[in-house]
N, C-alpha and C. Protein backbone atom coordinates (compact mmCIF):
# COMPACT_ATOMS: atom_id res chain seq x y z
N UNK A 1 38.84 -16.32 -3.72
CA UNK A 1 39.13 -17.39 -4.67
C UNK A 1 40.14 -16.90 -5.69
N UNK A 2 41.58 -17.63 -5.78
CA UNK A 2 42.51 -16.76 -6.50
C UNK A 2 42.85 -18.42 -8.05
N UNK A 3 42.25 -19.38 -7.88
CA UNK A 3 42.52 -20.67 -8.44
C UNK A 3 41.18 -21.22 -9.06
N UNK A 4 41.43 -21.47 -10.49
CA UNK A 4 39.67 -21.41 -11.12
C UNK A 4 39.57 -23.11 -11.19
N UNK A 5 38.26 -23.17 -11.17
CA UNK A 5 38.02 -24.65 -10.93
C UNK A 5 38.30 -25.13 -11.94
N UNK A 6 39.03 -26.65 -11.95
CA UNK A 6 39.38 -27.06 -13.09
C UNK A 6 38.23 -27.07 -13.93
N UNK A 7 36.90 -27.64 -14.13
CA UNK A 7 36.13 -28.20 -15.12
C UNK A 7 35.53 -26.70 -15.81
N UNK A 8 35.75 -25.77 -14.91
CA UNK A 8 35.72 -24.11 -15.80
C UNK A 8 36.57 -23.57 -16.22
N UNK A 9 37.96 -24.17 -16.58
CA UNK A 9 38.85 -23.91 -17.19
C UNK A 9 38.99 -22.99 -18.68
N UNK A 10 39.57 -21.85 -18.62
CA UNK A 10 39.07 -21.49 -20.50
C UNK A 10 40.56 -22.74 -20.77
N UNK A 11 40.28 -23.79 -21.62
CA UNK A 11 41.74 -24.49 -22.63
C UNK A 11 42.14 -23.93 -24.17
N UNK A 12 43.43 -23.14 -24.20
CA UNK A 12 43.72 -22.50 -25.35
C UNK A 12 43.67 -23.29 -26.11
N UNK A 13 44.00 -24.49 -26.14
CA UNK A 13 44.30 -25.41 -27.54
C UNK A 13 43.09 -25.57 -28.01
N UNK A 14 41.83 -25.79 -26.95
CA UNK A 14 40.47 -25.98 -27.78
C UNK A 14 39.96 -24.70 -28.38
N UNK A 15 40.01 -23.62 -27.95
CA UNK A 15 39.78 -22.37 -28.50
C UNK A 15 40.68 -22.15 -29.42
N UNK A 16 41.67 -22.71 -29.65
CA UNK A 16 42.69 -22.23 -31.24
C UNK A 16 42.23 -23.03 -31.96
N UNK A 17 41.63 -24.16 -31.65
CA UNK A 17 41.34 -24.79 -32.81
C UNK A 17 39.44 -24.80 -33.35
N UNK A 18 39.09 -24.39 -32.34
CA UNK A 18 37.27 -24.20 -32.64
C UNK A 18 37.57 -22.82 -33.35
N UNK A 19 38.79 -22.06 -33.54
CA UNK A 19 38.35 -20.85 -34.50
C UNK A 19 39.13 -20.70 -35.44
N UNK A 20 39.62 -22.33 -36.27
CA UNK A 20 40.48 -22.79 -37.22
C UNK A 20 41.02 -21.34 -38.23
N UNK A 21 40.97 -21.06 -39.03
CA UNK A 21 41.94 -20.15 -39.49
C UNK A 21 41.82 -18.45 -39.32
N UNK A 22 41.02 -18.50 -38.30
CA UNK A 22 41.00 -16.62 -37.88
C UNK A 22 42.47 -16.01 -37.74
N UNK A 23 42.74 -15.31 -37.87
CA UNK A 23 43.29 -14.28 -37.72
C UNK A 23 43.60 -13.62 -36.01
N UNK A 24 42.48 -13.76 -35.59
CA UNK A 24 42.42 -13.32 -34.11
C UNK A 24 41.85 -14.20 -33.56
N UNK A 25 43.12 -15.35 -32.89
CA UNK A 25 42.96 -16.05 -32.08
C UNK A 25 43.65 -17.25 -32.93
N UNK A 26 44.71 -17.12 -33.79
CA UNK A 26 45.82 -17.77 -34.20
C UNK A 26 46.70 -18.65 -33.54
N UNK A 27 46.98 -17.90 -32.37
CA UNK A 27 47.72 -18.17 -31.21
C UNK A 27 46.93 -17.67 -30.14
N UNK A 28 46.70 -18.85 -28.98
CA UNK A 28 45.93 -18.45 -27.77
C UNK A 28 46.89 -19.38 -26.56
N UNK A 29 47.05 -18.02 -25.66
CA UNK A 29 47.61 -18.55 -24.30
C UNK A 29 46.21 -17.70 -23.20
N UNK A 30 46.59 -19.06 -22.31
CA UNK A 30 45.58 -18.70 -20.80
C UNK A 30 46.75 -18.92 -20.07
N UNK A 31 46.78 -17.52 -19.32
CA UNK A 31 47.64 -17.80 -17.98
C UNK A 31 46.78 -17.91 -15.95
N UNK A 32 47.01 -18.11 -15.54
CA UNK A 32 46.36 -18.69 -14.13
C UNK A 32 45.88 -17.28 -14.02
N UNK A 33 47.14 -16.24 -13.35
CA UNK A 33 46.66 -14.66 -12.56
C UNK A 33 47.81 -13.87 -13.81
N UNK A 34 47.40 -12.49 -13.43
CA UNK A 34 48.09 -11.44 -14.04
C UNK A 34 47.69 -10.28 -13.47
N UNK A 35 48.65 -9.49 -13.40
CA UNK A 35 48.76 -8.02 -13.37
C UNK A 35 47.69 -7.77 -14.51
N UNK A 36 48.16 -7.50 -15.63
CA UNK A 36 47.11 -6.86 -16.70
C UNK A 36 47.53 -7.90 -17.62
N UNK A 37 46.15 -8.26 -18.47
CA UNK A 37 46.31 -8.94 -19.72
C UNK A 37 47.03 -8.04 -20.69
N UNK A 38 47.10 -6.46 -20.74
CA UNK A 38 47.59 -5.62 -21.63
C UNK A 38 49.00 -5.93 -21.32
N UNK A 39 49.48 -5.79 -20.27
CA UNK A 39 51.13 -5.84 -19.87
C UNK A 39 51.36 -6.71 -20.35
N UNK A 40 50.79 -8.29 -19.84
CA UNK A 40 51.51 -9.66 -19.76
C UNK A 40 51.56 -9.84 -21.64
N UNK A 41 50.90 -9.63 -22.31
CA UNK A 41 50.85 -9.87 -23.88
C UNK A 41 51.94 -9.14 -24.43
N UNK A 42 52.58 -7.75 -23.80
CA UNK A 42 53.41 -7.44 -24.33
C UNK A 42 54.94 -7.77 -24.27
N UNK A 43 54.40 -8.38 -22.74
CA UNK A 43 56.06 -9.23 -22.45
C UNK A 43 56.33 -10.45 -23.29
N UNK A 44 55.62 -11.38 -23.92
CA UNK A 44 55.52 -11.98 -24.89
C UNK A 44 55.58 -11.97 -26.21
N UNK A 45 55.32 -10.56 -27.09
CA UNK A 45 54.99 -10.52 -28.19
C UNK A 45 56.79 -9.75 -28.65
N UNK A 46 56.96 -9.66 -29.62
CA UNK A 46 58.23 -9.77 -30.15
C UNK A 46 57.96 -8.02 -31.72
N UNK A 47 58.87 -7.99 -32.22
CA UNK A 47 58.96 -6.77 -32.89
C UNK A 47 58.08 -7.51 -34.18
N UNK A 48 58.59 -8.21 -34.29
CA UNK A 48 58.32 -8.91 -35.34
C UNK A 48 57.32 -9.89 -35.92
N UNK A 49 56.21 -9.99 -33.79
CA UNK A 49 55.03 -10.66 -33.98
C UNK A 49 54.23 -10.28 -34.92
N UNK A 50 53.40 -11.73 -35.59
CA UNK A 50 52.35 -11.49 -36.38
C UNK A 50 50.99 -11.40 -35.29
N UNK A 51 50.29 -10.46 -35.85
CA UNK A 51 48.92 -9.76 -35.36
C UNK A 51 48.55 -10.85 -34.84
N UNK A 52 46.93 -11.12 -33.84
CA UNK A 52 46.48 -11.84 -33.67
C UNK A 52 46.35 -12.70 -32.46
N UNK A 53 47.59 -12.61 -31.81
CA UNK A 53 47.90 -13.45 -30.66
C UNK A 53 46.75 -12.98 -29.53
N UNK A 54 46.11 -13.75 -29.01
CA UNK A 54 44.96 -13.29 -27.77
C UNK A 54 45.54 -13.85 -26.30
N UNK A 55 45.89 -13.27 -25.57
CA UNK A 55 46.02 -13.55 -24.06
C UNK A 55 45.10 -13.54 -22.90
N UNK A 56 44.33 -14.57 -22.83
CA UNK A 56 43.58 -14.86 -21.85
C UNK A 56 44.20 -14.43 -20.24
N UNK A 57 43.62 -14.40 -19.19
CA UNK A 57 44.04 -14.48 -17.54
C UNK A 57 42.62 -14.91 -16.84
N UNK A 58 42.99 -16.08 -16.56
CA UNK A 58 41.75 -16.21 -15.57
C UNK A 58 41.66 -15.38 -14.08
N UNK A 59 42.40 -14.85 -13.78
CA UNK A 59 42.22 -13.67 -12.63
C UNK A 59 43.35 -12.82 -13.25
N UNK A 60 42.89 -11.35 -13.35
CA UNK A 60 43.65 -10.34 -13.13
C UNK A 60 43.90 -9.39 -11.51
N UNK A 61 45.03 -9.20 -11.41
CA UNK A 61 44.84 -8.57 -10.39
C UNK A 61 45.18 -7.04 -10.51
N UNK A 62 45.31 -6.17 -11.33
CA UNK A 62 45.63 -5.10 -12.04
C UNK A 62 45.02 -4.80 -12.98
N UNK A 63 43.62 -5.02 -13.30
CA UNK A 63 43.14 -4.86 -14.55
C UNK A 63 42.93 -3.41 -14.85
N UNK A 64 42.90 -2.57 -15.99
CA UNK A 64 43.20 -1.29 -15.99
C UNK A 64 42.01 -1.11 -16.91
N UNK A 65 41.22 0.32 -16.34
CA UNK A 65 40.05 1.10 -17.39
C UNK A 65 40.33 1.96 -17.64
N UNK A 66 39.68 2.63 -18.42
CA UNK A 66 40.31 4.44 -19.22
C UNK A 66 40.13 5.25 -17.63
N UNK A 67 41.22 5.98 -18.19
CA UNK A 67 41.40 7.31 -17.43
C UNK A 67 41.98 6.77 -16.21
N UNK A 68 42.47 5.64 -15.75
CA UNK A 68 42.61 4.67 -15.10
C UNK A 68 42.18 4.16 -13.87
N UNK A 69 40.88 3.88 -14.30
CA UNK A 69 40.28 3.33 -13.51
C UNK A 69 40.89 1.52 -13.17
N UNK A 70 40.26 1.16 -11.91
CA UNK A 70 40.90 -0.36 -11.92
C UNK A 70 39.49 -0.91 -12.79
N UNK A 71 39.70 -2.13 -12.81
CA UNK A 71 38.72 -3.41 -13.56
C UNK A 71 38.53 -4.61 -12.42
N UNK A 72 37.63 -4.50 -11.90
CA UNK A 72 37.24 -5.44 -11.03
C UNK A 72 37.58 -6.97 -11.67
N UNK A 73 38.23 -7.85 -11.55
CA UNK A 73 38.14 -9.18 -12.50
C UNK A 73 38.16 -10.62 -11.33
N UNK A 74 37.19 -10.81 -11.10
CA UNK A 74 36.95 -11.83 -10.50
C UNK A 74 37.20 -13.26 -10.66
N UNK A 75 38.01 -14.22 -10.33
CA UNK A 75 38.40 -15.29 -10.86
C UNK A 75 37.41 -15.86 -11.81
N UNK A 76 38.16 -16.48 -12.60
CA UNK A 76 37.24 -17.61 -13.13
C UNK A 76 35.70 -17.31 -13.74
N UNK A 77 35.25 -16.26 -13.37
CA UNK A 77 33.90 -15.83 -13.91
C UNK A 77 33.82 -14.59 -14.84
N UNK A 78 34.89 -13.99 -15.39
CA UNK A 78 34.71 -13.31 -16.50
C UNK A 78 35.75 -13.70 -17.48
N UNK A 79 35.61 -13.15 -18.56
CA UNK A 79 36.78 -12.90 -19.58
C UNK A 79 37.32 -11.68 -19.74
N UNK A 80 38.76 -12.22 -19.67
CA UNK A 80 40.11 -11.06 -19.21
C UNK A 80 40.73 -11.54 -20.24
N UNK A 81 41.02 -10.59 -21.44
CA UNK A 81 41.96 -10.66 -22.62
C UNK A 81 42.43 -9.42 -23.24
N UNK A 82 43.67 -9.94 -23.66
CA UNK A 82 44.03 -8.60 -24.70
C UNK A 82 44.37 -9.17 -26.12
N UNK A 83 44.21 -8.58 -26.82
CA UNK A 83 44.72 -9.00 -28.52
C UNK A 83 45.96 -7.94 -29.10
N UNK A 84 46.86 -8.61 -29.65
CA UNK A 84 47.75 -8.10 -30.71
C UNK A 84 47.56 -7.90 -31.77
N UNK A 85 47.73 -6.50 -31.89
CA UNK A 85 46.81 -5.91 -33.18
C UNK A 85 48.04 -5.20 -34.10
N UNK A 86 48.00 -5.24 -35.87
CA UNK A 86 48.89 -4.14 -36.29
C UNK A 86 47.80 -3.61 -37.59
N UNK A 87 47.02 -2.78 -36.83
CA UNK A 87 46.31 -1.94 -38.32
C UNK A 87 46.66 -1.38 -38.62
N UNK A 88 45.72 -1.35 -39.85
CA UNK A 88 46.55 -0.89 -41.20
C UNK A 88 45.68 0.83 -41.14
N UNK A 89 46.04 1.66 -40.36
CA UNK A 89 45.64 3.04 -39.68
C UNK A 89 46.62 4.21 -39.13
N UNK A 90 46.15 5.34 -39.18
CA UNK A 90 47.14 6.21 -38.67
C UNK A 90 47.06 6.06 -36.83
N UNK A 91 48.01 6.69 -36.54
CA UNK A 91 47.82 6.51 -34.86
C UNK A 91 46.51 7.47 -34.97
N UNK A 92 46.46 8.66 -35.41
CA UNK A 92 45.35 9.66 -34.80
C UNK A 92 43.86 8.36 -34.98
N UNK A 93 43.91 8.01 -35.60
CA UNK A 93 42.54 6.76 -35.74
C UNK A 93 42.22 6.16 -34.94
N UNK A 94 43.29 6.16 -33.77
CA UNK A 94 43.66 4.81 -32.72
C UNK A 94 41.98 4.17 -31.98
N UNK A 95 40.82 5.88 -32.04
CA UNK A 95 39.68 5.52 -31.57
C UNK A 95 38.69 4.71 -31.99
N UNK A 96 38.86 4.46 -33.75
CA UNK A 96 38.31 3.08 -34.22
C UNK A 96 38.58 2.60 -33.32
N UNK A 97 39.26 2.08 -33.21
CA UNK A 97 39.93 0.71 -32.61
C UNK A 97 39.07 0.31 -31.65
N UNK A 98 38.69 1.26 -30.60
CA UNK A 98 37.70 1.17 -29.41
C UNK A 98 36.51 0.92 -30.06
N UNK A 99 36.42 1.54 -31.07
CA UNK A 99 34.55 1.90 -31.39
C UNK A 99 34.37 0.45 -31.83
N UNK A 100 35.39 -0.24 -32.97
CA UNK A 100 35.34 -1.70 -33.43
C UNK A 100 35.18 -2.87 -32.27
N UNK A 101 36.08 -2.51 -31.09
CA UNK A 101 35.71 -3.61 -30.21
C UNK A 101 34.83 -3.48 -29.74
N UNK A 102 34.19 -2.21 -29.21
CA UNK A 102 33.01 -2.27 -28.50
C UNK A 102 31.61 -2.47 -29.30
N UNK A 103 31.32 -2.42 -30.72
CA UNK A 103 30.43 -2.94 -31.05
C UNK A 103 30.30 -4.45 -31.21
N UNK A 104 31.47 -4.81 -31.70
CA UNK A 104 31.92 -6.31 -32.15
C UNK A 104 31.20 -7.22 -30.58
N UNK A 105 31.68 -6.52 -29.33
CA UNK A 105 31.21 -7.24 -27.98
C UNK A 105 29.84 -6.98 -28.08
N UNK A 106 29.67 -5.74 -28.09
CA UNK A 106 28.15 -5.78 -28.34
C UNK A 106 27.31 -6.78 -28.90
N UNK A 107 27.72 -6.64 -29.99
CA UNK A 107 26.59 -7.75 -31.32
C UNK A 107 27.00 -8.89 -30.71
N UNK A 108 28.21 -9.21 -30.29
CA UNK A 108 28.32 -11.52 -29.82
C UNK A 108 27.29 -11.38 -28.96
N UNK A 109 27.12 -10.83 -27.66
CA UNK A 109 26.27 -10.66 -26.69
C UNK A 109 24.91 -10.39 -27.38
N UNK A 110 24.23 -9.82 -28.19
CA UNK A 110 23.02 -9.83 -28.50
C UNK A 110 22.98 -10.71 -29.26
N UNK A 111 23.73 -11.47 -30.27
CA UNK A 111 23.61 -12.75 -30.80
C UNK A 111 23.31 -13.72 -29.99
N UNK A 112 24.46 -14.17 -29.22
CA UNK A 112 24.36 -15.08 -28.76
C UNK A 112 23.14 -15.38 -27.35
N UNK A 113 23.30 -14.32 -26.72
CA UNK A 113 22.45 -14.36 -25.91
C UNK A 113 20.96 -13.56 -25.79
N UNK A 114 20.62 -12.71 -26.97
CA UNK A 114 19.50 -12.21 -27.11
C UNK A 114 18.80 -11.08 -25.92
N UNK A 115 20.54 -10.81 -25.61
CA UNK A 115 20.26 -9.85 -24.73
C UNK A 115 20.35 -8.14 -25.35
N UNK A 116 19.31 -7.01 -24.71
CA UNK A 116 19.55 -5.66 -25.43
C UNK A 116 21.00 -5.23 -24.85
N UNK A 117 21.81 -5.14 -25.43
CA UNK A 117 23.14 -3.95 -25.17
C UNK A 117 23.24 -2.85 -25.81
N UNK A 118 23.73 -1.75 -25.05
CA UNK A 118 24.04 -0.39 -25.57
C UNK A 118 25.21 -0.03 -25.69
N UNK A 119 26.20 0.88 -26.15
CA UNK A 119 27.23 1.34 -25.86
C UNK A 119 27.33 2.45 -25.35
N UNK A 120 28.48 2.53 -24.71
CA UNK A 120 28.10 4.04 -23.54
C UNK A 120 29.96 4.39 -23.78
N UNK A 121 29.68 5.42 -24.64
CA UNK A 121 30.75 5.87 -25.55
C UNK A 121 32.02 6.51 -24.21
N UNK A 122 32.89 6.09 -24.49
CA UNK A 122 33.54 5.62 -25.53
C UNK A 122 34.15 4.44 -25.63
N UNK A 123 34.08 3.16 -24.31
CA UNK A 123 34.16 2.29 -24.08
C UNK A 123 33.69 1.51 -23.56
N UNK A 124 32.71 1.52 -23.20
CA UNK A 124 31.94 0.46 -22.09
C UNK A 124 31.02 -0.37 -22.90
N UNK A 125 30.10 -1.49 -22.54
CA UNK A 125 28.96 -1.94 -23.22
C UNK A 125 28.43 -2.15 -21.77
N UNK A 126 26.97 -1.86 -22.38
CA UNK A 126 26.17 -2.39 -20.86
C UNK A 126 24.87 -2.90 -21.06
N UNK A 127 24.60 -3.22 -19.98
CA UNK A 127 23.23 -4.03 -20.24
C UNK A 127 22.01 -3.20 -18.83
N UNK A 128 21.03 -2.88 -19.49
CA UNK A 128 20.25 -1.97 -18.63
C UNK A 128 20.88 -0.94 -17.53
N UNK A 129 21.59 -0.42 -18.55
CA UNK A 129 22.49 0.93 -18.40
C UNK A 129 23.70 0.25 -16.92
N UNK A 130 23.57 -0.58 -16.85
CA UNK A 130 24.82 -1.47 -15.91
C UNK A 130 25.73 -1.90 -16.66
N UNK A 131 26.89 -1.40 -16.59
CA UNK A 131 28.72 -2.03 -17.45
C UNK A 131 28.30 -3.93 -17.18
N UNK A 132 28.91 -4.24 -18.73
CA UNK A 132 28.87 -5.67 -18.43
C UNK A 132 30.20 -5.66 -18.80
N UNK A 133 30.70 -5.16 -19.52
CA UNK A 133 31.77 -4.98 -20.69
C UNK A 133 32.70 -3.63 -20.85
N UNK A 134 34.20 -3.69 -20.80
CA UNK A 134 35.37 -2.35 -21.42
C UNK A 134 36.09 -2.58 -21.85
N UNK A 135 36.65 -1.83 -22.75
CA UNK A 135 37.52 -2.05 -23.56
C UNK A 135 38.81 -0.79 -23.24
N UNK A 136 39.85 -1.25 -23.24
CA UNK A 136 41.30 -0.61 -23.24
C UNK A 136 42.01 -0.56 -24.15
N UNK A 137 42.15 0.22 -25.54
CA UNK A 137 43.35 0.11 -26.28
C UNK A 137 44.80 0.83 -25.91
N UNK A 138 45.72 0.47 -26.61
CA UNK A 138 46.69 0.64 -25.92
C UNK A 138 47.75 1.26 -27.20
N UNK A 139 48.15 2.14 -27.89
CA UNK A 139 49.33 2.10 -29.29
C UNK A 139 50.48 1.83 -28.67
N UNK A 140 51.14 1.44 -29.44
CA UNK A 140 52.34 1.55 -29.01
C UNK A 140 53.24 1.34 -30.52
N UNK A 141 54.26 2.80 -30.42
CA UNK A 141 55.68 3.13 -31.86
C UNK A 141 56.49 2.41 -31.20
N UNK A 142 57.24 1.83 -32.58
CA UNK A 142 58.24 1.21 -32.57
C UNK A 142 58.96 1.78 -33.50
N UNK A 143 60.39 1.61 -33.04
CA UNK A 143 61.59 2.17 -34.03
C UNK A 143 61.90 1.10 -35.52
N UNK A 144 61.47 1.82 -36.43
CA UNK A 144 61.96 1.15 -37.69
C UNK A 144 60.85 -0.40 -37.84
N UNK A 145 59.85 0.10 -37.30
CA UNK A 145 58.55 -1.38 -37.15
C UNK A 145 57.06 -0.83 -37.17
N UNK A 146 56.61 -1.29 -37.67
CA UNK A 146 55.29 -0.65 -37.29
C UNK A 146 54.25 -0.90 -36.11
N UNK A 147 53.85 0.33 -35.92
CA UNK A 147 53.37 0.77 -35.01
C UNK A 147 52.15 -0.82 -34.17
N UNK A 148 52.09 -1.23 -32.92
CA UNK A 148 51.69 -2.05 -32.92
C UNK A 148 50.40 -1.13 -31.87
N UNK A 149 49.41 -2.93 -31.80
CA UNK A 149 47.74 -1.94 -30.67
C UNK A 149 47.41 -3.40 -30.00
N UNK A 150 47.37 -2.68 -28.67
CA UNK A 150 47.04 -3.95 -27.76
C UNK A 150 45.78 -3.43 -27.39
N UNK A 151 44.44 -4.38 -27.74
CA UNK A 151 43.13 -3.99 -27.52
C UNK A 151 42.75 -4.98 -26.19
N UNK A 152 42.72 -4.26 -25.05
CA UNK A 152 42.09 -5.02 -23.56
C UNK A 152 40.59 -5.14 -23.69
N UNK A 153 40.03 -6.01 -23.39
CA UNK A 153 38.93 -6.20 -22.90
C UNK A 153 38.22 -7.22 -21.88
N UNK A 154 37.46 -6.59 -20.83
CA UNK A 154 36.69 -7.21 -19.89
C UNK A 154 35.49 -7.63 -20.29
N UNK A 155 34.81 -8.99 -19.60
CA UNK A 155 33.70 -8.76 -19.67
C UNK A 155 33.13 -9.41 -18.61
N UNK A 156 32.27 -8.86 -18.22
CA UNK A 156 31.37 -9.78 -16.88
C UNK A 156 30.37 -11.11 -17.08
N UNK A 157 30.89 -12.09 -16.69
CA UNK A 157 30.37 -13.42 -17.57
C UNK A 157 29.42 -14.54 -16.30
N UNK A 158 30.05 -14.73 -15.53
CA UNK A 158 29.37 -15.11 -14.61
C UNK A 158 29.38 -15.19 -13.21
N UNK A 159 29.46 -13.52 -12.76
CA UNK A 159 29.36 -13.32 -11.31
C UNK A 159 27.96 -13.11 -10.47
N UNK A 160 27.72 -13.22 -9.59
CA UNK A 160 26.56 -13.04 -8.83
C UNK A 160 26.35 -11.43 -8.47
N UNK A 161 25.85 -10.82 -8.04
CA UNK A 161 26.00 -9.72 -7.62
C UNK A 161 26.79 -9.29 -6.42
N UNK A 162 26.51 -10.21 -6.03
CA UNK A 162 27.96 -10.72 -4.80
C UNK A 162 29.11 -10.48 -5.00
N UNK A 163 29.69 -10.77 -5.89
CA UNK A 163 31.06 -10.94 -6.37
C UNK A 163 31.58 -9.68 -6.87
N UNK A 164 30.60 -8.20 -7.19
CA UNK A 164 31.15 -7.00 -7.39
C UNK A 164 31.07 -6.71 -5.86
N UNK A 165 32.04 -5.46 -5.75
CA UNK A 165 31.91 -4.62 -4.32
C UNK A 165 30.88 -3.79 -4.38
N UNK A 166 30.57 -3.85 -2.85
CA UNK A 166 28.94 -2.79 -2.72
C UNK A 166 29.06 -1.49 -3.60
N UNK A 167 29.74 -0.88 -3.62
CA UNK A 167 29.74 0.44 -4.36
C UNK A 167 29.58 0.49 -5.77
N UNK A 168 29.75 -0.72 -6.66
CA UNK A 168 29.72 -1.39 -8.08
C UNK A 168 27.92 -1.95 -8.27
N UNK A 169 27.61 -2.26 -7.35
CA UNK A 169 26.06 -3.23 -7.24
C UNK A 169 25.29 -2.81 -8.23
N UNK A 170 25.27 -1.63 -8.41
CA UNK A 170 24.46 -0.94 -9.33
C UNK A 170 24.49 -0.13 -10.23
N UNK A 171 25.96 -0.15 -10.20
CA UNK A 171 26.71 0.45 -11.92
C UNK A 171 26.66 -1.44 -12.45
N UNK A 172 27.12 -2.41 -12.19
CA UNK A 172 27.85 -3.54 -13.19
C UNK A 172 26.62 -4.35 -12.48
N UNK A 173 27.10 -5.45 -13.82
CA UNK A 173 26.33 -6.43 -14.53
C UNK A 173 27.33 -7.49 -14.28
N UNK A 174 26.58 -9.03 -15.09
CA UNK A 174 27.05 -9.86 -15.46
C UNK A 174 26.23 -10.18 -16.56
N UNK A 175 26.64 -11.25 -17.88
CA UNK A 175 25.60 -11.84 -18.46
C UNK A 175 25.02 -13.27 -17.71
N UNK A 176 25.31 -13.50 -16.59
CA UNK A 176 24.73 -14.74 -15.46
C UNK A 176 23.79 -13.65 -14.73
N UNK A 177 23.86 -12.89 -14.39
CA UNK A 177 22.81 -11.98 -14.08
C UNK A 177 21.67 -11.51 -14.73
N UNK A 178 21.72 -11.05 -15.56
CA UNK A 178 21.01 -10.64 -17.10
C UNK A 178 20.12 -11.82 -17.51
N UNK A 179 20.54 -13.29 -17.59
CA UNK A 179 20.39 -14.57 -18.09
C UNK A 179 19.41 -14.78 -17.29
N UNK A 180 19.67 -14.85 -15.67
CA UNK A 180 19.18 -15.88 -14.49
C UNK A 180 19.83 -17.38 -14.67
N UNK A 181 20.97 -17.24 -15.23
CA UNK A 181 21.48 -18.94 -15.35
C UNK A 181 23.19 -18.34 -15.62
N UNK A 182 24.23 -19.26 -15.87
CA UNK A 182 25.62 -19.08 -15.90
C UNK A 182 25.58 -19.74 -17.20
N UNK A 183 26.62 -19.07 -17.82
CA UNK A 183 26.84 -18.77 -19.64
C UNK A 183 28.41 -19.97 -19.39
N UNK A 184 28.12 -20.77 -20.34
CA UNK A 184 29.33 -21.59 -21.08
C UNK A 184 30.57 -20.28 -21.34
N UNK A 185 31.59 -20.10 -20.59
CA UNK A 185 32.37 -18.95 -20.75
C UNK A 185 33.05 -20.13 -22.46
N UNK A 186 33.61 -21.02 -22.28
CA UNK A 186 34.79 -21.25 -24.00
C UNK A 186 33.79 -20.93 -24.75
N UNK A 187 32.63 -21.54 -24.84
CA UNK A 187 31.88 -21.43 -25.78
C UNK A 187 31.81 -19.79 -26.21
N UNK A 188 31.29 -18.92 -25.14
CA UNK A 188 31.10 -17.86 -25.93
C UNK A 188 32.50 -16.83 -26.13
N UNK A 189 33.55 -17.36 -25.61
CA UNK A 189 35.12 -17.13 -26.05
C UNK A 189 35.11 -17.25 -27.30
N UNK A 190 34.95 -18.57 -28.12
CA UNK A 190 35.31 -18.34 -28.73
C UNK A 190 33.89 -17.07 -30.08
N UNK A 191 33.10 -17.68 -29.81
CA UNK A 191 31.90 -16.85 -30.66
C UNK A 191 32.51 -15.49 -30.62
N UNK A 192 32.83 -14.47 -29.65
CA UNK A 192 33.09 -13.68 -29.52
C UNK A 192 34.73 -13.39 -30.38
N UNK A 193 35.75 -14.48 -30.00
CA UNK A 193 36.85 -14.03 -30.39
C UNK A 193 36.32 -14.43 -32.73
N UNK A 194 35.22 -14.99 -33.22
CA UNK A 194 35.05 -14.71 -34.39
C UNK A 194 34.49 -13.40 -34.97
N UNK A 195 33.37 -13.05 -33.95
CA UNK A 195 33.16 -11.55 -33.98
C UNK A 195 34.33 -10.84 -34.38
N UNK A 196 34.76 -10.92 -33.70
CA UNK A 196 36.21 -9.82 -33.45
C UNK A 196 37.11 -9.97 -35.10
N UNK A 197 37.16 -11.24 -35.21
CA UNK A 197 38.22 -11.40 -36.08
C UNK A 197 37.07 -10.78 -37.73
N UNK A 198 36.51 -11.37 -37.45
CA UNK A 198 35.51 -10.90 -38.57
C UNK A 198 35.22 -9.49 -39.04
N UNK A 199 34.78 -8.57 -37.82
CA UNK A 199 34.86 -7.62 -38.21
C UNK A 199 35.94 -6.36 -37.92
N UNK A 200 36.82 -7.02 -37.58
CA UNK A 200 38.37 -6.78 -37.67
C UNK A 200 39.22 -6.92 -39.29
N UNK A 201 38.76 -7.66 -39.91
CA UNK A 201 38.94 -7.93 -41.08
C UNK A 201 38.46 -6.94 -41.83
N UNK A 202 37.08 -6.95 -41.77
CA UNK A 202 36.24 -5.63 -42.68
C UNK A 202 36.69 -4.51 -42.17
N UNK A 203 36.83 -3.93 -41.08
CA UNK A 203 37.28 -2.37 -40.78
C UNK A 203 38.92 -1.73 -40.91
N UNK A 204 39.56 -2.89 -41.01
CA UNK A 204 41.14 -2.82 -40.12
C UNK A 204 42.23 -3.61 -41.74
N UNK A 205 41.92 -4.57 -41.91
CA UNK A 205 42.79 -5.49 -42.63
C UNK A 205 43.29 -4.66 -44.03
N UNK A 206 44.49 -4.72 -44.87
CA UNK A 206 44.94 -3.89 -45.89
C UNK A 206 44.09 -4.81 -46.92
């Protein structure tokens, strides 16, 4: 399945506007497929972009993990994004950056869904020691600009166990797994993209 059903559509315009003046998620594009949400955001974003911009992909086909591992991303049933970030941090810091997203995913997921998550340092979140969730930051210097951070993140939202490869069955998760039912993906898009902006604000903002 490379084409997500229309009525499971993530729609940017409703997600830019259910998270009226955040910061992160200012500007929201969903594209069909992608190589990497990290790449495709940067072919878009400009020297001069303001922070914030979030790039959805309803299928990745290149999704990238630390040390570079691939990212399994299954159409239509997870969330595949990266954010445009310019903190206010030295590069050597760059590992906040990870530690902030991966709790921030953490807590939406135990909010919203009242599920236990752990973090399994230095990027992952999981749910009964199974990855549901990773995060990829990315720095990147610029000449005479400041330094910009593309923060990737996966998350496993509503696949069957089916839908990972046999060798994954029992490292990864989904939260449709976890649940026993399939999770409203906009809905918790956007919950999650306020997390983010929220405590992106408190750790990061000048």
């Amino acid at each position: 399945m490379s084409r997500v059903e229309v009525l499971d559509r993530l729609i940017a315009k409703e997600l830019q506007a259910d998270l009226g003046g955040a910061v992160i998620g200012r500007e929201i594009t969903v594209v069909e497929q992608t190589g990497s949400t990290n790449d495709a955001i940067l072919r878009i974003t400009r020297p001069n972009s303001k922070e914030g911009l979030v790039l959805f992909a309803e299928h990745q086909t290149a999704g990238r993990g630390q040390r570079g591992n691939r990212w399994e991303s299954t159409a239509g049933k997870g969330l595949w994004f990266s954010i445009f970030l310019r903190p206010k941090i030295d590069l050597s810091d760059s590992p906040r950056l990870t530690a902030w997203a991966a709790e921030a995913i953490s807590e939406a997921i135990r909010n919203e869904f009242s599920l236990k998550t752990t973090i399994k340092l230095p990027n992952d979140v999981e749910i009964d020691a199974r990855k549901v969730a990773g995060v990829l930051v990315e720095m990147r210097a610029q000449e005479k600009a400041p330094y910009l951070a593309i923060a990737g993140i996966g998350i496993n939202v509503n696949q069957s166990l089916e839908d990972f490869p046999k060798e994954l069955r029992r490292r990864a998760i989904s939260l449709a797994v976890a649940l026993g039912r399939q999770v409203d993906r906009q809905k918790f898009a956007v919950a999650l993209l306020r997390n983010l902006d929220r405590t992106y604000a408190e750790s990061f903002a000048s």
